[in-house]
PDB file of N, CA and C in Angstrom:
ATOM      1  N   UNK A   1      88.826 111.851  84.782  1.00  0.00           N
ATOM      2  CA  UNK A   1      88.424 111.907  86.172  1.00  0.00           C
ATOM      3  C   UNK A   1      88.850 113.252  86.763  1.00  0.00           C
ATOM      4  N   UNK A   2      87.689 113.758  87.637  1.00  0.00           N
ATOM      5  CA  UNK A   2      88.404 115.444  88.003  1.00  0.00           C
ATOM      6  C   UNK A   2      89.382 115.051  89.345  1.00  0.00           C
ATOM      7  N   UNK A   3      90.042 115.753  89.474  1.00  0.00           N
ATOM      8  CA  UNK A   3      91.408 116.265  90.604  1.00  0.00           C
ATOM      9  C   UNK A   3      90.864 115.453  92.086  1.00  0.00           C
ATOM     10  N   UNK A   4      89.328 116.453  91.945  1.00  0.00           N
ATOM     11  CA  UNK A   4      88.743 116.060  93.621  1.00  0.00           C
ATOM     12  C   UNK A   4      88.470 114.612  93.431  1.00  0.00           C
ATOM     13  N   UNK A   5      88.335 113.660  92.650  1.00  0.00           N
ATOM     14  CA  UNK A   5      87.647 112.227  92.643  1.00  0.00           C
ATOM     15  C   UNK A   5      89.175 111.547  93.104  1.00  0.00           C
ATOM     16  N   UNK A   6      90.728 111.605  92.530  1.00  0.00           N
ATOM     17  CA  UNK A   6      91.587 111.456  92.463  1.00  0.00           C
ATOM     18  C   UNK A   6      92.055 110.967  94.404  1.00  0.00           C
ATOM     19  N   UNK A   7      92.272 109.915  94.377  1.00  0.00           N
ATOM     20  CA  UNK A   7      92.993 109.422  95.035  1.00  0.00           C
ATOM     21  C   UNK A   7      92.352 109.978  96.775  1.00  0.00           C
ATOM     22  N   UNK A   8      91.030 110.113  96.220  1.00  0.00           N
ATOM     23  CA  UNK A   8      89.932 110.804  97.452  1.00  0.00           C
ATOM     24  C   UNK A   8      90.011 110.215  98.815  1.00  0.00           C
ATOM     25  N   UNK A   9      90.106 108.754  98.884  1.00  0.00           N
ATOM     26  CA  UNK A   9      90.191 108.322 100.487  1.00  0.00           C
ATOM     27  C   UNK A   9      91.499 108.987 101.175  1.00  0.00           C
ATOM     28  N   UNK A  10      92.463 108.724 100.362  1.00  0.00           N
ATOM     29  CA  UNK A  10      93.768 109.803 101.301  1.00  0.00           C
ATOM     30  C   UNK A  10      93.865 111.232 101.449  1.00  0.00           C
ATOM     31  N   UNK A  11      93.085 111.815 100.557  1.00  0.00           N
ATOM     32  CA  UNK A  11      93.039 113.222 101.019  1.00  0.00           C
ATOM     33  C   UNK A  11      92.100 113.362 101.875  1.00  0.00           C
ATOM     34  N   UNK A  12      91.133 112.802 102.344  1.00  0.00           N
ATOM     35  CA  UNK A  12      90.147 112.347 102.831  1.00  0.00           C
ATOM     36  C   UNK A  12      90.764 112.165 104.526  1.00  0.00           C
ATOM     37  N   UNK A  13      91.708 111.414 104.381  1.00  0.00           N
ATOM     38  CA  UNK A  13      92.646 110.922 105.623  1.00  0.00           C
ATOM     39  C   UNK A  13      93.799 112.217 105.926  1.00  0.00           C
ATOM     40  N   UNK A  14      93.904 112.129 105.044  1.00  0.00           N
ATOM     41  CA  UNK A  14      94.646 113.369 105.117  1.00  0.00           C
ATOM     42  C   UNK A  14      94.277 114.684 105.242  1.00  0.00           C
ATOM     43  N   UNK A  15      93.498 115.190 105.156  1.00  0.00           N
ATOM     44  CA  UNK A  15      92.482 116.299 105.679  1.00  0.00           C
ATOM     45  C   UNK A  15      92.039 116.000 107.034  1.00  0.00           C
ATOM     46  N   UNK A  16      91.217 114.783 107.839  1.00  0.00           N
ATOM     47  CA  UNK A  16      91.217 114.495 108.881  1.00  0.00           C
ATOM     48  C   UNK A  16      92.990 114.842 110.232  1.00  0.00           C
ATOM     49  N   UNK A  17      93.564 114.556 109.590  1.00  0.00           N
ATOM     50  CA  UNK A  17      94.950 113.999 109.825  1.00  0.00           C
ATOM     51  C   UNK A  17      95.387 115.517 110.174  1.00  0.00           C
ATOM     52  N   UNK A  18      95.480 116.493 109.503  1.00  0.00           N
ATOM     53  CA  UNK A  18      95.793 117.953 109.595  1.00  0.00           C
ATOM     54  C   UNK A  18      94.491 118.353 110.428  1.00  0.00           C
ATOM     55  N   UNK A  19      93.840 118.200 110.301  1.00  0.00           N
ATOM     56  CA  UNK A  19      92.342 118.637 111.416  1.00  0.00           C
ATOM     57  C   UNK A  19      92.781 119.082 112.130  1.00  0.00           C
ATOM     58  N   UNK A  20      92.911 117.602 113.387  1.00  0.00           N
ATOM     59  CA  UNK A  20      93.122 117.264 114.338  1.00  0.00           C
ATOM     60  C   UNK A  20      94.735 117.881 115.244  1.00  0.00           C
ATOM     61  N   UNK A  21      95.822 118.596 114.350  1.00  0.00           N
ATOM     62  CA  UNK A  21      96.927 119.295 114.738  1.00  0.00           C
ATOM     63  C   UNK A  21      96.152 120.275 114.671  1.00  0.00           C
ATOM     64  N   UNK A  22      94.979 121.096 114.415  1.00  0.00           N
ATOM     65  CA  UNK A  22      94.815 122.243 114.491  1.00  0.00           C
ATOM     66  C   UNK A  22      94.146 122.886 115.730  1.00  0.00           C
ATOM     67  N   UNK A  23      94.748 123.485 116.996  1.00  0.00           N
ATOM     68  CA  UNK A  23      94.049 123.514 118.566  1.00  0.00           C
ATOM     69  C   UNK A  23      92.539 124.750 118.625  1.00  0.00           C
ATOM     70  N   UNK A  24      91.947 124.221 118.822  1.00  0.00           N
ATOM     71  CA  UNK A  24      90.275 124.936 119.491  1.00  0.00           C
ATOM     72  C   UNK A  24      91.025 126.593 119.430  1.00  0.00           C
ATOM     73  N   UNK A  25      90.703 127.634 118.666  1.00  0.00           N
ATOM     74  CA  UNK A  25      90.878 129.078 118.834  1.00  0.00           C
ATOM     75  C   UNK A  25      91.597 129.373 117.582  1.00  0.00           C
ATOM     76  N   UNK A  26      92.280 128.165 117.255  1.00  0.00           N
ATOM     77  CA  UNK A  26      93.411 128.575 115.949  1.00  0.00           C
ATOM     78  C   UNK A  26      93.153 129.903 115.237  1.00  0.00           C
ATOM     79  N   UNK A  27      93.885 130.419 114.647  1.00  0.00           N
ATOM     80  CA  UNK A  27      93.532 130.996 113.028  1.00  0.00           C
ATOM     81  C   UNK A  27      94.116 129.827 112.053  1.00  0.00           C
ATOM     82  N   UNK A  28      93.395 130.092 110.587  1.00  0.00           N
ATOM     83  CA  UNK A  28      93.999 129.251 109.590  1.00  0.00           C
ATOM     84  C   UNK A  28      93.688 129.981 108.512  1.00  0.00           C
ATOM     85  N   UNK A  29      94.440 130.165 107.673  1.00  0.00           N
ATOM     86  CA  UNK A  29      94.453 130.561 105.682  1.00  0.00           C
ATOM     87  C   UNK A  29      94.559 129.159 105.492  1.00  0.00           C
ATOM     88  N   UNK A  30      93.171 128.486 104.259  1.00  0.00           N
ATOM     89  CA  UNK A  30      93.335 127.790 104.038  1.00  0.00           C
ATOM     90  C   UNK A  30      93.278 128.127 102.185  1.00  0.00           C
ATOM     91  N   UNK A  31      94.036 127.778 101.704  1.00  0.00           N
ATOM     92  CA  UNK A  31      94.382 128.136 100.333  1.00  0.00           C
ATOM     93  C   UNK A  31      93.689 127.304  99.321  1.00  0.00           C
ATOM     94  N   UNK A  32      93.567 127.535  98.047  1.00  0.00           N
ATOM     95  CA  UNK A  32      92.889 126.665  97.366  1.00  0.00           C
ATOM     96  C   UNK A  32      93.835 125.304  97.013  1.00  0.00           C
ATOM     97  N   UNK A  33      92.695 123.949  96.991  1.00  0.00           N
ATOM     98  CA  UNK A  33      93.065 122.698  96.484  1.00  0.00           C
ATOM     99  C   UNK A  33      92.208 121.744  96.957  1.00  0.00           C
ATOM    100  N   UNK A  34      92.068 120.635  96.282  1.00  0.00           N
ATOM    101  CA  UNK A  34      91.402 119.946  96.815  1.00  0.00           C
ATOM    102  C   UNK A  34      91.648 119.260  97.811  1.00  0.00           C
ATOM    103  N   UNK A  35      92.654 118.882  98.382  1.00  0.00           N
ATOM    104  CA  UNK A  35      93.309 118.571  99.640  1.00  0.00           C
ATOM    105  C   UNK A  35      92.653 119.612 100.969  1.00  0.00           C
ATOM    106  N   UNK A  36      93.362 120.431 100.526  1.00  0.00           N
ATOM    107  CA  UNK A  36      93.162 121.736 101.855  1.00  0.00           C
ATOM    108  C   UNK A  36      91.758 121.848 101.590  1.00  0.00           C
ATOM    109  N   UNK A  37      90.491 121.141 100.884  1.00  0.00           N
ATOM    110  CA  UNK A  37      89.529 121.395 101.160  1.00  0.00           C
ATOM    111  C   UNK A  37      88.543 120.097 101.547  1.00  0.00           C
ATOM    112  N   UNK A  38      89.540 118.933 101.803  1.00  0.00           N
ATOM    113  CA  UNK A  38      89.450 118.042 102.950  1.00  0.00           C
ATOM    114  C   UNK A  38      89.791 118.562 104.060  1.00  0.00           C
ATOM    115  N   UNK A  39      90.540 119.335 104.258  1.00  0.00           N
ATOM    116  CA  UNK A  39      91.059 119.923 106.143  1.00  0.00           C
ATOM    117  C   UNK A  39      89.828 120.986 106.310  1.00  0.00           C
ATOM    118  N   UNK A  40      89.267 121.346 105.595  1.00  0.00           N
ATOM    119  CA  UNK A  40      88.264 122.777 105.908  1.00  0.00           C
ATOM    120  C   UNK A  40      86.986 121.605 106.057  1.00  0.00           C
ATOM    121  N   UNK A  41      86.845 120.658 105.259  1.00  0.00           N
ATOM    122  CA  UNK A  41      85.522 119.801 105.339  1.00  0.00           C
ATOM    123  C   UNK A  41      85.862 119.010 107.141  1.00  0.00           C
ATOM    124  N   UNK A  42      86.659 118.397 107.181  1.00  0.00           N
ATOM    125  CA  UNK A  42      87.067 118.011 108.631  1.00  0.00           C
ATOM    126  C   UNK A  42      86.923 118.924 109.683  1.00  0.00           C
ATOM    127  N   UNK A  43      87.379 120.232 109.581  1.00  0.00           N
ATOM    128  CA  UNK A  43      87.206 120.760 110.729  1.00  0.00           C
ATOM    129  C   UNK A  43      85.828 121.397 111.061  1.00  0.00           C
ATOM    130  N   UNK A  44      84.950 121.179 109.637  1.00  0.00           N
ATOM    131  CA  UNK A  44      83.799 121.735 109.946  1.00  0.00           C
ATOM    132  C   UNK A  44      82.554 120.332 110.415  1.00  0.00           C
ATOM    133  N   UNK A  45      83.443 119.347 110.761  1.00  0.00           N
ATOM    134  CA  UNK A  45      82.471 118.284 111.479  1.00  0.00           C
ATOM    135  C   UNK A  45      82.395 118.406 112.882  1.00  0.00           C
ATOM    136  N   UNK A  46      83.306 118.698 113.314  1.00  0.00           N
ATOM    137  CA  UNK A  46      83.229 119.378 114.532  1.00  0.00           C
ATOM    138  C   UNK A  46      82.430 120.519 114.969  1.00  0.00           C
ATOM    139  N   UNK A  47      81.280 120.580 115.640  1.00  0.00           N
ATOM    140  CA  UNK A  47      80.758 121.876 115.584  1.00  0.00           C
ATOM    141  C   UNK A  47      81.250 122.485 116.536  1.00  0.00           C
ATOM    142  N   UNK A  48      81.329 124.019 116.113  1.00  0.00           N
ATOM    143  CA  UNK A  48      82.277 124.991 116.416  1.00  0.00           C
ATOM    144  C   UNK A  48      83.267 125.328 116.442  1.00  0.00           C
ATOM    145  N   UNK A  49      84.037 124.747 115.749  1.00  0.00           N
ATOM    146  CA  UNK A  49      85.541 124.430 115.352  1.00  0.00           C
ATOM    147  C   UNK A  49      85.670 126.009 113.887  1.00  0.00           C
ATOM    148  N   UNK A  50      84.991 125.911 113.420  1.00  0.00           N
ATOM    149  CA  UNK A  50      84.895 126.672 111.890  1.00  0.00           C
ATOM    150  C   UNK A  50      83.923 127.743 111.874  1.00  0.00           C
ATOM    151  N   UNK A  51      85.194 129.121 112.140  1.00  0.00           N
ATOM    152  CA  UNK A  51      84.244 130.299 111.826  1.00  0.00           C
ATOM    153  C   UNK A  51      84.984 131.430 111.079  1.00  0.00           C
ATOM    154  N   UNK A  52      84.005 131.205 109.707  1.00  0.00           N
ATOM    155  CA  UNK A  52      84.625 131.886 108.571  1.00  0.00           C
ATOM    156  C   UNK A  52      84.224 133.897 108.794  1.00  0.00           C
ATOM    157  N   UNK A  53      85.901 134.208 108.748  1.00  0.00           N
ATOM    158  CA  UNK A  53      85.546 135.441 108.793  1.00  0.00           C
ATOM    159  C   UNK A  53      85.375 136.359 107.197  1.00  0.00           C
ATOM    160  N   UNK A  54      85.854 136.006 106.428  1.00  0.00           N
ATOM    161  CA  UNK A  54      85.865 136.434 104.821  1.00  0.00           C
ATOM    162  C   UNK A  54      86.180 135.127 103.974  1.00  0.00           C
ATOM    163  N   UNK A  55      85.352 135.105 102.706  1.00  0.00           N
ATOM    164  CA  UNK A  55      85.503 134.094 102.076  1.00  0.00           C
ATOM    165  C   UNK A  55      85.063 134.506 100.772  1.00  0.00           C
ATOM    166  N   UNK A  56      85.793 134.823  99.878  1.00  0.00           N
ATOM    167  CA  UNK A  56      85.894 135.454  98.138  1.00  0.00           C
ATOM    168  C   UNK A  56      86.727 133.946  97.591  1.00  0.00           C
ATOM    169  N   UNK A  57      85.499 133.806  96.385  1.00  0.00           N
ATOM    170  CA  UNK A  57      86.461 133.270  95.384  1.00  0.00           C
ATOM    171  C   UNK A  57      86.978 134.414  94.252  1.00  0.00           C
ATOM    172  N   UNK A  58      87.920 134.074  93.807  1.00  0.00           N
ATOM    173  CA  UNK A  58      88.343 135.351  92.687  1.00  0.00           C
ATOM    174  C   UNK A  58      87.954 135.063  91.549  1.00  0.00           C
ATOM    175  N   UNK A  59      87.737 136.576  90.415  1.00  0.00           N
ATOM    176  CA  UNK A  59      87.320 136.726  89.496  1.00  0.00           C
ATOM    177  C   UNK A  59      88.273 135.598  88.740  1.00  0.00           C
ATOM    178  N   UNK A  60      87.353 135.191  87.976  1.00  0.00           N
ATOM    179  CA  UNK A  60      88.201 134.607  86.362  1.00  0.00           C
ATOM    180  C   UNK A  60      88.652 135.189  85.603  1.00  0.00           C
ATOM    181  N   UNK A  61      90.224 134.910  85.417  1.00  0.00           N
ATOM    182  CA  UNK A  61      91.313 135.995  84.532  1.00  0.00           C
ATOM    183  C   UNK A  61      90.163 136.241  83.062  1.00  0.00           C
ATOM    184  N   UNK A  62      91.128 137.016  83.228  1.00  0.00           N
ATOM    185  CA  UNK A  62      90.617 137.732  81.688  1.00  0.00           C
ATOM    186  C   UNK A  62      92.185 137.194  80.637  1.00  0.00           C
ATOM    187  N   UNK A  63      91.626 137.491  79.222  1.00  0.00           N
ATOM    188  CA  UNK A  63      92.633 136.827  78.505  1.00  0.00           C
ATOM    189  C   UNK A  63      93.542 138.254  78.137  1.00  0.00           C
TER     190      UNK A  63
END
């Protein structure tokens, strides 16, 4: 089972849950995980809440 399927209703709640501490203007670094990408999915139900100023995923190491 992958990471994101894992125990999904509470991160789920838990992404909601951190949302909602975050006030209208914030800044936020939201880092990689599947958690912190329940709090980025939550705050983007809100419209206008979420405005991405740069967004890179990084290269895949080399060996």
């Amino acid at each position: 089972m992958a990471r994101r399927q894992l125990a999904q209703p509470e991160k789920r709640a838990s992404g909601k849950a951190v949302a909602a501490l975050i006030p209208d203007g914030a800044s936020v670094f939201i880092n990689i995980g599947t958690t912190t990408e329940e709090v980025a999915r939550a705050l983007a139900v809100v419209s206008g809440r979420v405005r991405l100023g740069y967004l890179r995923r990084a290269p895949p190491a080399t060996p």
